[in-house]
N, C-alpha and C. Protein backbone atom coordinates (compact mmCIF):
# COMPACT_ATOMS: atom_id res chain seq x y z
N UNK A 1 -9.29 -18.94 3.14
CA UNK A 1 -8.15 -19.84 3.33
C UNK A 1 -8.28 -21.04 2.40
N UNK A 2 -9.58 -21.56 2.03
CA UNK A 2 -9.59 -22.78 1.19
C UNK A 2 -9.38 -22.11 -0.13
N UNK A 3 -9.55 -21.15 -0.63
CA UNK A 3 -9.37 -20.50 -1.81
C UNK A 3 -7.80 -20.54 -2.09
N UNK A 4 -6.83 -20.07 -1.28
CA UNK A 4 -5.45 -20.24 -1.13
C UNK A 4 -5.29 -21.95 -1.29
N UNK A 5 -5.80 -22.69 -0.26
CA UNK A 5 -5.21 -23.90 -0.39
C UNK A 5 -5.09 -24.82 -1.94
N UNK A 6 -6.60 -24.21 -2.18
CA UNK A 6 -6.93 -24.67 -3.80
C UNK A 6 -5.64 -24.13 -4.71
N UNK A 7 -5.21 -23.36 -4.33
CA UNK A 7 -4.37 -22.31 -5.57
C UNK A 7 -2.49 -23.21 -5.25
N UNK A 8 -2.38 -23.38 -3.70
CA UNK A 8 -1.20 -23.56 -3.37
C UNK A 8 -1.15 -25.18 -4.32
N UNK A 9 -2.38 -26.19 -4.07
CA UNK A 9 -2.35 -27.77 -4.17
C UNK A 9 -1.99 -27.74 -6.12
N UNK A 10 -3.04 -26.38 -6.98
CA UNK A 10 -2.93 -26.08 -7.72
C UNK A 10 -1.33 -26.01 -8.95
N UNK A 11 -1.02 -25.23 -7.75
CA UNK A 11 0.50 -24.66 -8.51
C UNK A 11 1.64 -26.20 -8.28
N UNK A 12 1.48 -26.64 -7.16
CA UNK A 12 1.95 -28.00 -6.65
C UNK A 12 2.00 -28.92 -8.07
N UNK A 13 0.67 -29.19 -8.33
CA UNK A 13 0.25 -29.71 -9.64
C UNK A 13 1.27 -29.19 -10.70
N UNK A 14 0.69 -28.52 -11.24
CA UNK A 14 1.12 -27.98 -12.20
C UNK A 14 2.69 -28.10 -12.21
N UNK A 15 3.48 -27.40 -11.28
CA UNK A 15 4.78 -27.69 -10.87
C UNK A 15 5.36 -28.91 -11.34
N UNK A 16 4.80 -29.98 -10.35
CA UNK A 16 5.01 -31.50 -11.07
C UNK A 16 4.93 -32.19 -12.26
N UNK A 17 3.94 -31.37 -12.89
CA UNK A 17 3.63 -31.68 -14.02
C UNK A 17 4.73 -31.42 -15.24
N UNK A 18 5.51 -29.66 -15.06
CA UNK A 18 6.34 -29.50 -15.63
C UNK A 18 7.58 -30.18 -15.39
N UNK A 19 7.95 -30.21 -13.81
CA UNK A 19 8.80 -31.38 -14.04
C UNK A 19 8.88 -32.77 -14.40
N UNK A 20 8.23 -33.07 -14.85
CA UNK A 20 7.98 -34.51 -15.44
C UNK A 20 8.03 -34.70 -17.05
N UNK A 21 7.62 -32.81 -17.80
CA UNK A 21 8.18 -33.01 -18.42
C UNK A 21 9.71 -32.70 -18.80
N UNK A 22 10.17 -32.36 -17.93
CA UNK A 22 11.93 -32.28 -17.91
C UNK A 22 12.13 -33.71 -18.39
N UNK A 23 12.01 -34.38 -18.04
CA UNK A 23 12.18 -35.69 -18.48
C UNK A 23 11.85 -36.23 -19.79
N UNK A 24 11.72 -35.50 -20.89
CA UNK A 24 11.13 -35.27 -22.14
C UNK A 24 12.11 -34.29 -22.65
N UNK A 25 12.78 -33.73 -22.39
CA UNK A 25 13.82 -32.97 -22.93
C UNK A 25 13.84 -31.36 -22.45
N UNK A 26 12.39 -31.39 -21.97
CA UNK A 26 12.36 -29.56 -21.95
C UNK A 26 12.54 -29.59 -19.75
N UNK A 27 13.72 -29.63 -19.80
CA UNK A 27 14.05 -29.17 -18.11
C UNK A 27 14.03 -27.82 -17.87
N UNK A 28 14.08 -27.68 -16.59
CA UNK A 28 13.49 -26.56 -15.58
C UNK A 28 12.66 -25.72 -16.45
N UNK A 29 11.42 -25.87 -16.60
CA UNK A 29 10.06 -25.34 -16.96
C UNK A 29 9.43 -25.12 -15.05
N UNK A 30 9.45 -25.67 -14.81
CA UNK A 30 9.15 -25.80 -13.03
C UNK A 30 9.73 -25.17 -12.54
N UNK A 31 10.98 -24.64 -12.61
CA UNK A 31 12.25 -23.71 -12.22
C UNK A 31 11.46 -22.31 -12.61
N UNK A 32 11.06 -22.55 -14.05
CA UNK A 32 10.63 -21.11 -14.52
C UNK A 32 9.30 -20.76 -13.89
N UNK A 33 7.89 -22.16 -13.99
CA UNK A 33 7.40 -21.73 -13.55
C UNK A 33 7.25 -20.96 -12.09
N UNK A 34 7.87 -20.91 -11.11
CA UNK A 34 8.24 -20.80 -9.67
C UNK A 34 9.09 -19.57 -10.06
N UNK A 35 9.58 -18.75 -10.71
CA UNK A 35 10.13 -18.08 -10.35
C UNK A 35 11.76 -17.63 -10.52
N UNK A 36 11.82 -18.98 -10.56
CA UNK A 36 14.11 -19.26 -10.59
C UNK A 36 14.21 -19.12 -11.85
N UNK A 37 14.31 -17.97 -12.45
CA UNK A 37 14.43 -17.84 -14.02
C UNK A 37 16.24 -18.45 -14.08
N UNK A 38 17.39 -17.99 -13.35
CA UNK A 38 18.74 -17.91 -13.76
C UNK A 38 18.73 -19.73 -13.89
N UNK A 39 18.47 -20.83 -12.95
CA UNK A 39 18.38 -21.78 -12.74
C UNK A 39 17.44 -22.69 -13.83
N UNK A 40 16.05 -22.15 -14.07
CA UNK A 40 15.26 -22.36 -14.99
C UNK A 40 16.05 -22.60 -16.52
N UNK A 41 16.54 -21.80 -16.81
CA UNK A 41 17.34 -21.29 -18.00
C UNK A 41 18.52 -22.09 -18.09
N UNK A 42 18.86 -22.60 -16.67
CA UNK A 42 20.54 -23.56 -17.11
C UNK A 42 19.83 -24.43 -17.40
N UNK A 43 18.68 -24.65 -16.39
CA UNK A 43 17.82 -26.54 -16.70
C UNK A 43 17.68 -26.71 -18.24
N UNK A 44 17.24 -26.08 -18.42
CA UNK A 44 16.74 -25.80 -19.87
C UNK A 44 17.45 -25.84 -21.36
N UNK A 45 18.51 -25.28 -20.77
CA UNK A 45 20.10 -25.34 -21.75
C UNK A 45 20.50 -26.89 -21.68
N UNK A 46 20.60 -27.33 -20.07
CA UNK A 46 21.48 -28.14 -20.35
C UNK A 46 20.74 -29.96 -19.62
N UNK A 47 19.61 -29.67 -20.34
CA UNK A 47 18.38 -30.87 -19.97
C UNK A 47 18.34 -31.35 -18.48
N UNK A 48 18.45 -30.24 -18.02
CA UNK A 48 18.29 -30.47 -16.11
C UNK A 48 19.32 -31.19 -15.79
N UNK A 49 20.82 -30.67 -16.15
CA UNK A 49 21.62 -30.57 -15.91
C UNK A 49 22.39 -32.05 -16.00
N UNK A 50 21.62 -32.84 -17.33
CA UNK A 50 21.86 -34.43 -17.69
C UNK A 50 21.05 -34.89 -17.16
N UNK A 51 19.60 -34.41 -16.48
CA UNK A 51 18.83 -35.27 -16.00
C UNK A 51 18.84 -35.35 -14.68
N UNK A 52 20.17 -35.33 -13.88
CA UNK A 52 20.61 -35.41 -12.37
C UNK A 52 19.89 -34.35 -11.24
N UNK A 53 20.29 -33.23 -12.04
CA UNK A 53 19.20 -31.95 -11.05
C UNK A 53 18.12 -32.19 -11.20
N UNK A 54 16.95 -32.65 -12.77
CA UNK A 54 15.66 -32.98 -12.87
C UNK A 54 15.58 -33.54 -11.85
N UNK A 55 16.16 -35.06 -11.54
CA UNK A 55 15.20 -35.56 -10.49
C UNK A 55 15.73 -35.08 -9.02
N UNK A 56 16.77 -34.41 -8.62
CA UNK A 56 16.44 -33.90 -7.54
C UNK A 56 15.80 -33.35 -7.20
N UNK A 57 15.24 -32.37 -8.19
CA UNK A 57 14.37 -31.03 -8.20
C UNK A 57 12.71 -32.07 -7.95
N UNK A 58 12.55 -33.12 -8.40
CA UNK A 58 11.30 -34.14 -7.85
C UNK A 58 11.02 -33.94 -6.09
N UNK A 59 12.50 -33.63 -5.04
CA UNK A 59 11.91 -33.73 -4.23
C UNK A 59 12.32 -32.36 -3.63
N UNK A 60 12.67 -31.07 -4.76
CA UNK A 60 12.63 -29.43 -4.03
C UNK A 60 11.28 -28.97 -4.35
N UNK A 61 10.35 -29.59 -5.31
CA UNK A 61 9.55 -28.95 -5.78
C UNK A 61 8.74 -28.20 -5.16
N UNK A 62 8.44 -28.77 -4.50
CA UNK A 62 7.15 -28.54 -2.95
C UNK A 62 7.90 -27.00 -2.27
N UNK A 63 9.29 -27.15 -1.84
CA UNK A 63 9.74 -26.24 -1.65
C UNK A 63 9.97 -24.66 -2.40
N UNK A 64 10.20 -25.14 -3.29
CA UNK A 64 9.96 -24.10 -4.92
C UNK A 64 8.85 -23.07 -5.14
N UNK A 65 7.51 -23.99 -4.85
CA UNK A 65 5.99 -23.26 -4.29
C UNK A 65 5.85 -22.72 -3.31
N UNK A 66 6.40 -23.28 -2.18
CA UNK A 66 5.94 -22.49 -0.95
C UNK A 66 7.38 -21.04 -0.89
N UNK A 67 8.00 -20.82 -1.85
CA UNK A 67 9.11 -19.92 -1.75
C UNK A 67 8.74 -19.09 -2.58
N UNK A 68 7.70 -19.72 -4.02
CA UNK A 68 6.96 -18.66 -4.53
C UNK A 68 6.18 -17.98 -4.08
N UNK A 69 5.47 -18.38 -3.52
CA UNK A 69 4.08 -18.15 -2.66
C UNK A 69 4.62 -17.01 -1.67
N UNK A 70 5.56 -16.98 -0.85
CA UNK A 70 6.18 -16.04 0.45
C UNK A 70 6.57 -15.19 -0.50
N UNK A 71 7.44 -15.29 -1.47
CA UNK A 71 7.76 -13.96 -2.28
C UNK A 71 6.51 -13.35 -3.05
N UNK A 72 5.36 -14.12 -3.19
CA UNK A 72 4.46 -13.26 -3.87
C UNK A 72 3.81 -12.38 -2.85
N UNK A 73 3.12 -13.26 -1.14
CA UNK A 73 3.03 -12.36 -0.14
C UNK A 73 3.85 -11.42 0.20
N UNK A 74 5.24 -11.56 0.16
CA UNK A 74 5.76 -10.63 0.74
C UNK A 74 6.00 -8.94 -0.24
N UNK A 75 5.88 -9.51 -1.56
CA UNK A 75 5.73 -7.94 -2.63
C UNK A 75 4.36 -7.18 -2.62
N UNK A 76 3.38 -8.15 -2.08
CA UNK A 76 1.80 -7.42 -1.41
C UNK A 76 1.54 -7.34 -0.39
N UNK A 77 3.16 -7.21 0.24
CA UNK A 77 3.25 -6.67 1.64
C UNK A 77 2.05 -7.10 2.88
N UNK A 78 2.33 -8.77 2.87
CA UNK A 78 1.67 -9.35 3.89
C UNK A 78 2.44 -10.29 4.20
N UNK A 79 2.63 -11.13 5.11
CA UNK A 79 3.23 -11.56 6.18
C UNK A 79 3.11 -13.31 5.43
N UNK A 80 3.75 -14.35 5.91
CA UNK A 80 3.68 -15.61 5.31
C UNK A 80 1.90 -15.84 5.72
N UNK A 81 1.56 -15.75 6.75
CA UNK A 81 -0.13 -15.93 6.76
C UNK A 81 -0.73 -14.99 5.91
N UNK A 82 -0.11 -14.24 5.37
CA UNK A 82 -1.16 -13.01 5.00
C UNK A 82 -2.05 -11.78 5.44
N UNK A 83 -1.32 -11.99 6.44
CA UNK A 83 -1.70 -10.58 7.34
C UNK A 83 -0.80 -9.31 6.85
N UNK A 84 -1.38 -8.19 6.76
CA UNK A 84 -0.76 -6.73 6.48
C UNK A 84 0.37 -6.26 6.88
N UNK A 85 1.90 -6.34 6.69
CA UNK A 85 2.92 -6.04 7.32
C UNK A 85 3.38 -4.63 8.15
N UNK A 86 2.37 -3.61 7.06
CA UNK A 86 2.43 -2.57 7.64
C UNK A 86 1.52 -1.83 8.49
N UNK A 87 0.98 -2.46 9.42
CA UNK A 87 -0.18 -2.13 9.96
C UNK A 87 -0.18 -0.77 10.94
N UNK A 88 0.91 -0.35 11.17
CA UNK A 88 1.16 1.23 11.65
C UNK A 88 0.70 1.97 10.48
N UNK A 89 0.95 1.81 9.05
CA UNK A 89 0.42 2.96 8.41
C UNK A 89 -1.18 2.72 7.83
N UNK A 90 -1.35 1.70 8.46
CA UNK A 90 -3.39 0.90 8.60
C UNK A 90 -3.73 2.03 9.23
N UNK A 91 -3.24 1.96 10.90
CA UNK A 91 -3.68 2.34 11.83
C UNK A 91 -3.13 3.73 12.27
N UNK A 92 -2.68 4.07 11.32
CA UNK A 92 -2.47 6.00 11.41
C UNK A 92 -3.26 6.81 10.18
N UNK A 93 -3.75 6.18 9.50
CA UNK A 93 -4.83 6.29 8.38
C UNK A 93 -6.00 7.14 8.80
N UNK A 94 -6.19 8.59 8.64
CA UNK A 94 -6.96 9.43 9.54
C UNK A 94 -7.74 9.84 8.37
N UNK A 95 -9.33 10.07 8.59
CA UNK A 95 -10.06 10.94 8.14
C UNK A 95 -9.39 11.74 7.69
N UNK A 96 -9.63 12.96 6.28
CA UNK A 96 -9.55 13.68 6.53
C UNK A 96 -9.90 14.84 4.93
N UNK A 97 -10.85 15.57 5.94
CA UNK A 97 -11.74 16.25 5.05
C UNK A 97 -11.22 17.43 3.26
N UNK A 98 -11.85 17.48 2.50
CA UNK A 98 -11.54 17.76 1.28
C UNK A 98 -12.41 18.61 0.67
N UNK A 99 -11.70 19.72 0.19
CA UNK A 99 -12.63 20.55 -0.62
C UNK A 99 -13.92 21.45 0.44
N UNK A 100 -15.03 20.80 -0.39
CA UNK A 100 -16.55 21.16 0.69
C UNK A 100 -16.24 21.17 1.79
N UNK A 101 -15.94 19.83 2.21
CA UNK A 101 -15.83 19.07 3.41
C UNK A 101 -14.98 19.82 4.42
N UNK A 102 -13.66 19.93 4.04
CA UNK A 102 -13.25 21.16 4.54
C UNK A 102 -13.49 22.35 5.36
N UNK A 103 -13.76 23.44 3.89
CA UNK A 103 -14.44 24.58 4.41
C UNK A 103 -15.54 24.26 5.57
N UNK A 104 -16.20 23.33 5.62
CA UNK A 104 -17.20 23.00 6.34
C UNK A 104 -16.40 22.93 8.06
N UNK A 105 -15.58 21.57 7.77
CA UNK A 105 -15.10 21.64 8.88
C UNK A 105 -14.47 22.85 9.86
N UNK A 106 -13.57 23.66 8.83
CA UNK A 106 -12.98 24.88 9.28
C UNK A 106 -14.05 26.20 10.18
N UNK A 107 -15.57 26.10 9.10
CA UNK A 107 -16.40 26.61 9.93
C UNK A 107 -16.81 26.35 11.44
N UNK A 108 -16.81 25.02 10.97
CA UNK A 108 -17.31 24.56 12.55
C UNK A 108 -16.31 24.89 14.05
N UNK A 109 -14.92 24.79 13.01
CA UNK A 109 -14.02 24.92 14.24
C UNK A 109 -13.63 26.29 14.68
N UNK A 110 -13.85 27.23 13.71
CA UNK A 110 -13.84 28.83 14.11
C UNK A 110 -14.93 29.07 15.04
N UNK A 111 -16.24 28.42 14.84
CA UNK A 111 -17.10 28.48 15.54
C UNK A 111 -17.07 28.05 17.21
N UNK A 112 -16.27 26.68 17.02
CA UNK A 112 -16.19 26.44 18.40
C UNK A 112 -15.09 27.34 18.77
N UNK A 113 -14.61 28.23 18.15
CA UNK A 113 -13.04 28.94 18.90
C UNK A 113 -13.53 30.46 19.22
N UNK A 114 -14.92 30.84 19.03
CA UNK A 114 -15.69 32.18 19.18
C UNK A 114 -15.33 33.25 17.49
N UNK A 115 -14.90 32.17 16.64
CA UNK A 115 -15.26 33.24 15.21
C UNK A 115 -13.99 33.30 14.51
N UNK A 116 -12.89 32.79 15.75
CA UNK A 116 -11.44 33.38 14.81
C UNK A 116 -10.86 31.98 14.46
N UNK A 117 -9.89 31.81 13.77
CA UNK A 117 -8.66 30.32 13.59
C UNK A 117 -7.70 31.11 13.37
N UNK A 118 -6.64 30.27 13.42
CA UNK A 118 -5.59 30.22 12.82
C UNK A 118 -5.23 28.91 11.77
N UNK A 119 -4.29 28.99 10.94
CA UNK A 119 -4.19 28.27 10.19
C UNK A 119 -3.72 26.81 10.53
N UNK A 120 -2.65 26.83 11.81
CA UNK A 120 -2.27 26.09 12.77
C UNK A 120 -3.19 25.22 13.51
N UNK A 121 -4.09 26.33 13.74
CA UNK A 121 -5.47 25.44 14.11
C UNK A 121 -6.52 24.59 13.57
N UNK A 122 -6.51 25.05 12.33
CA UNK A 122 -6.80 24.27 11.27
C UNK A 122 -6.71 22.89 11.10
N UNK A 123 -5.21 23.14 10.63
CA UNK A 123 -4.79 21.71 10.71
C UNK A 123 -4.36 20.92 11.25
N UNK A 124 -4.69 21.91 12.95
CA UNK A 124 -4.77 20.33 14.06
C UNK A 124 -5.89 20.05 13.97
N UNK A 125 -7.17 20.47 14.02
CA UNK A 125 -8.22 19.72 14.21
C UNK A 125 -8.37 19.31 12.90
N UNK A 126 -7.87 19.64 11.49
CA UNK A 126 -8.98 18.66 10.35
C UNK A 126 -7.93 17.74 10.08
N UNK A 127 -7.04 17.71 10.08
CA UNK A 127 -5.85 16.42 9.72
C UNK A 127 -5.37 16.94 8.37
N UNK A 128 -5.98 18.25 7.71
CA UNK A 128 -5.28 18.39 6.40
C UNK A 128 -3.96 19.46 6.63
N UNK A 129 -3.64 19.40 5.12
CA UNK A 129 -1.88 19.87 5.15
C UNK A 129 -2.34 21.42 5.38
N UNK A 130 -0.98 22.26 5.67
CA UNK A 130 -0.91 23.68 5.99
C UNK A 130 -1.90 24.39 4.52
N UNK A 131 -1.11 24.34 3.25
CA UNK A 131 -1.50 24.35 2.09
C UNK A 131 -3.38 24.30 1.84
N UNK A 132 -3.29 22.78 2.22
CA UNK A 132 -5.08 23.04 1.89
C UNK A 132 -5.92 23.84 2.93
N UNK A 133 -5.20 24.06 4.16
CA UNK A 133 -6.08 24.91 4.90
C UNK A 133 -5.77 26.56 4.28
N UNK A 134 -4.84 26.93 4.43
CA UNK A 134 -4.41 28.14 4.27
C UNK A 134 -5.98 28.19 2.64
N UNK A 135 -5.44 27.28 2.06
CA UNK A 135 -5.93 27.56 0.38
C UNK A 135 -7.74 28.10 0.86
N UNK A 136 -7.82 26.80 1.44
CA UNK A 136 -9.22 27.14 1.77
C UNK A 136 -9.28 28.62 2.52
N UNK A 137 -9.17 28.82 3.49
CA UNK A 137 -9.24 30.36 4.22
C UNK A 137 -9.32 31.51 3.13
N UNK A 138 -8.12 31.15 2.75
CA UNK A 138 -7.96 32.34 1.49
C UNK A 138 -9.26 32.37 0.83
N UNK A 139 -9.68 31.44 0.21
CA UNK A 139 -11.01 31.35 -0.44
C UNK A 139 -12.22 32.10 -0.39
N UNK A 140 -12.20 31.90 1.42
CA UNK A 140 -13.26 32.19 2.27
C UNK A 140 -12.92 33.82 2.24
N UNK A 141 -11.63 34.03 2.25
CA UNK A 141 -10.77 35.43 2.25
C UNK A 141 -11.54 36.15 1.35
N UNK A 142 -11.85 35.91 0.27
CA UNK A 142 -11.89 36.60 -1.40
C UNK A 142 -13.15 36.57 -1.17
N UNK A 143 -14.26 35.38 -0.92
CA UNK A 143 -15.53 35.71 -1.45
C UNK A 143 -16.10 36.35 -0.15
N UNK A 144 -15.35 36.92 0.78
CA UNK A 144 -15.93 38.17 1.99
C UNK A 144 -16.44 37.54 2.88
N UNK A 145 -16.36 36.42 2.91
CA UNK A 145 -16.80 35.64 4.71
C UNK A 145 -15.77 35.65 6.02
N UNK A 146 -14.67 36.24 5.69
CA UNK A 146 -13.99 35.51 6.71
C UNK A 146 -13.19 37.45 6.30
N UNK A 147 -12.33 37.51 7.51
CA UNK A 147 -11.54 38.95 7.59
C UNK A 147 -10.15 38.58 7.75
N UNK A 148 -9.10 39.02 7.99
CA UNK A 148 -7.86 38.65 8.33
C UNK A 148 -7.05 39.95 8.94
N UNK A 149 -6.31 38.94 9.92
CA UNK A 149 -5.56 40.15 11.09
C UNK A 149 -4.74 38.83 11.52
N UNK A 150 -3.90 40.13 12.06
CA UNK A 150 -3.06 39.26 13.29
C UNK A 150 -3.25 39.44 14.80
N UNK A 151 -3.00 38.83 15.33
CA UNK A 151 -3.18 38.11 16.19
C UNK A 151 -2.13 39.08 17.20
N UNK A 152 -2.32 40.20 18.54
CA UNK A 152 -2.08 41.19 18.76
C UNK A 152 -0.47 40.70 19.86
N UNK A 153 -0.65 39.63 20.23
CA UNK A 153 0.10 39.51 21.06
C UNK A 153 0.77 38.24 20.37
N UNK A 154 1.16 37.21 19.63
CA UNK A 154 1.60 36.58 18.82
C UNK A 154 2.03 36.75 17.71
N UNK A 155 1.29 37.67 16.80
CA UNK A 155 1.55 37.81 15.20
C UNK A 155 1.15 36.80 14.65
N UNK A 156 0.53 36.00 14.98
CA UNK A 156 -0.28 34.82 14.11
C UNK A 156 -0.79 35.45 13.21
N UNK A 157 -1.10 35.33 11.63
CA UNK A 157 -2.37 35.20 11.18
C UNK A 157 -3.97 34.94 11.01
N UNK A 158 -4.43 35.87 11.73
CA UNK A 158 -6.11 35.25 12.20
C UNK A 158 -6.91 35.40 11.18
N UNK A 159 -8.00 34.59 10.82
CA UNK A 159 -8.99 34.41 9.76
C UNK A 159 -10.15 34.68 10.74
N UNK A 160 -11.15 35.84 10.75
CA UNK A 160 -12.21 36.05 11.53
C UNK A 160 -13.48 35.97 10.68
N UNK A 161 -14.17 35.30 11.35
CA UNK A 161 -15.38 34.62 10.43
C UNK A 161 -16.51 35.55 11.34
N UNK A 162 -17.25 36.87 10.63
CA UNK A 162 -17.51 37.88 11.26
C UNK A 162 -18.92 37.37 11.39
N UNK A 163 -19.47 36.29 10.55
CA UNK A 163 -21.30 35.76 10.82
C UNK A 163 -21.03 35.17 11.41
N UNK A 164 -20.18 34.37 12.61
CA UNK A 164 -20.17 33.58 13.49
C UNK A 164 -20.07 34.17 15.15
C-alpha cells in the first residue's frame, strides 16, 4: 500500500508540475498526462483554453489522478482498492492434470472403479475436457494396456484396463 501511495503522491507531482507549465504556453500536458487525450489536445491548441480552463484545471487535478488511477485498476480488473473483480473465476480455478499426469490419474481411477472407465468418468473425476481424456484412452488403446467394449446394458464406451 505505501508503494501505491508513493506512485499516487508521485503522479500528483508530476501532474502539477505539467500544469504549471500550461502557464508557459504548453496547456493540457496534465490533461494528456492523465489520460484526457480529446481535452489534452484542445488545451494544447488553444493555451488552456486562454488560460481560464488552465487554472481551473489547478483545482481538478487531484481529481484527474485519482480517475486515472480507477481506470488503470479497473483494465487489471481490480476493484478501486485493488482487490480481484473476478474472483468466481479465482475460485473455480481447478487442478487439472496433463499429459503424464493424466494417464496417471485415469489409471488410478479405473482402478478405483474395478479396471473399467468410461470416458464420462474420466472427466468427472480429472477436471479435463472430453477430448483429452478420450485422446489419452485411445493412447492407452494402441500401445495394448487398456481393451475397449461397450458397456452391455448402456452402450457406453468402456476402456478396460486388463493389469488392473
Amino acid at each position: 500500500m505505501n508503494l501505491e501511495n508513493n506512485q499516487h503522491k508521485d503522479r500528483l507531482l508530476v501532474s502539477y508540475i505539467l500544469c504549471a507549465v500550461g502557464f508557459m504556453g504548453l496547456g493540457g500536458l496534465h490533461r494528456l498526462y492523465n489520460g484526457k487525450i480529446g481535452t489534452g489536445l484542445l488545451w494544447l491548441c488553444t493555451g488552456g483554453l486562454l488560460y481560464v480552463g488552465q487554472f481551473v484545471d489547478l483545482f481538478l487535478v487531484s481529481n484527474m489522478v485519482d480517475d486515472y488511477e480507477l481506470n488503470l485498476r479497473a483494465k487489471a480488473g481490480l476493484s478501486p482498492l485493488g482487490v480481484p473483480l473476478n474472483k468466481a473465476a479465482i475460485a473455480t480455478q481447478v487442478y487439472r492434470p496433463t499429459g503424464n499426469q493424466l494417464m496417471v490419474k485415469l489409471i488410478e481411477v479405473a482402478e478405483s472403479r474395478g479396471g473399467s472407465l468410461t470416458v464420462t468418468q474420466g472427466v468427472k473425476t480429472t477436471g479435463a475436457s472430453f477430448a483429452e481424456v478420450e485422446a489419452t484412452l485411445k493412447e492407452l488403446l494402441k500401445s495394448g494396456y487398456v481393451k475397449i467394449d461397450n458397456d452391455p446394458i448402456t452402450g457406453a464406451v468402456t476402456y478396460h484396463f486388463h493389469e488392473l
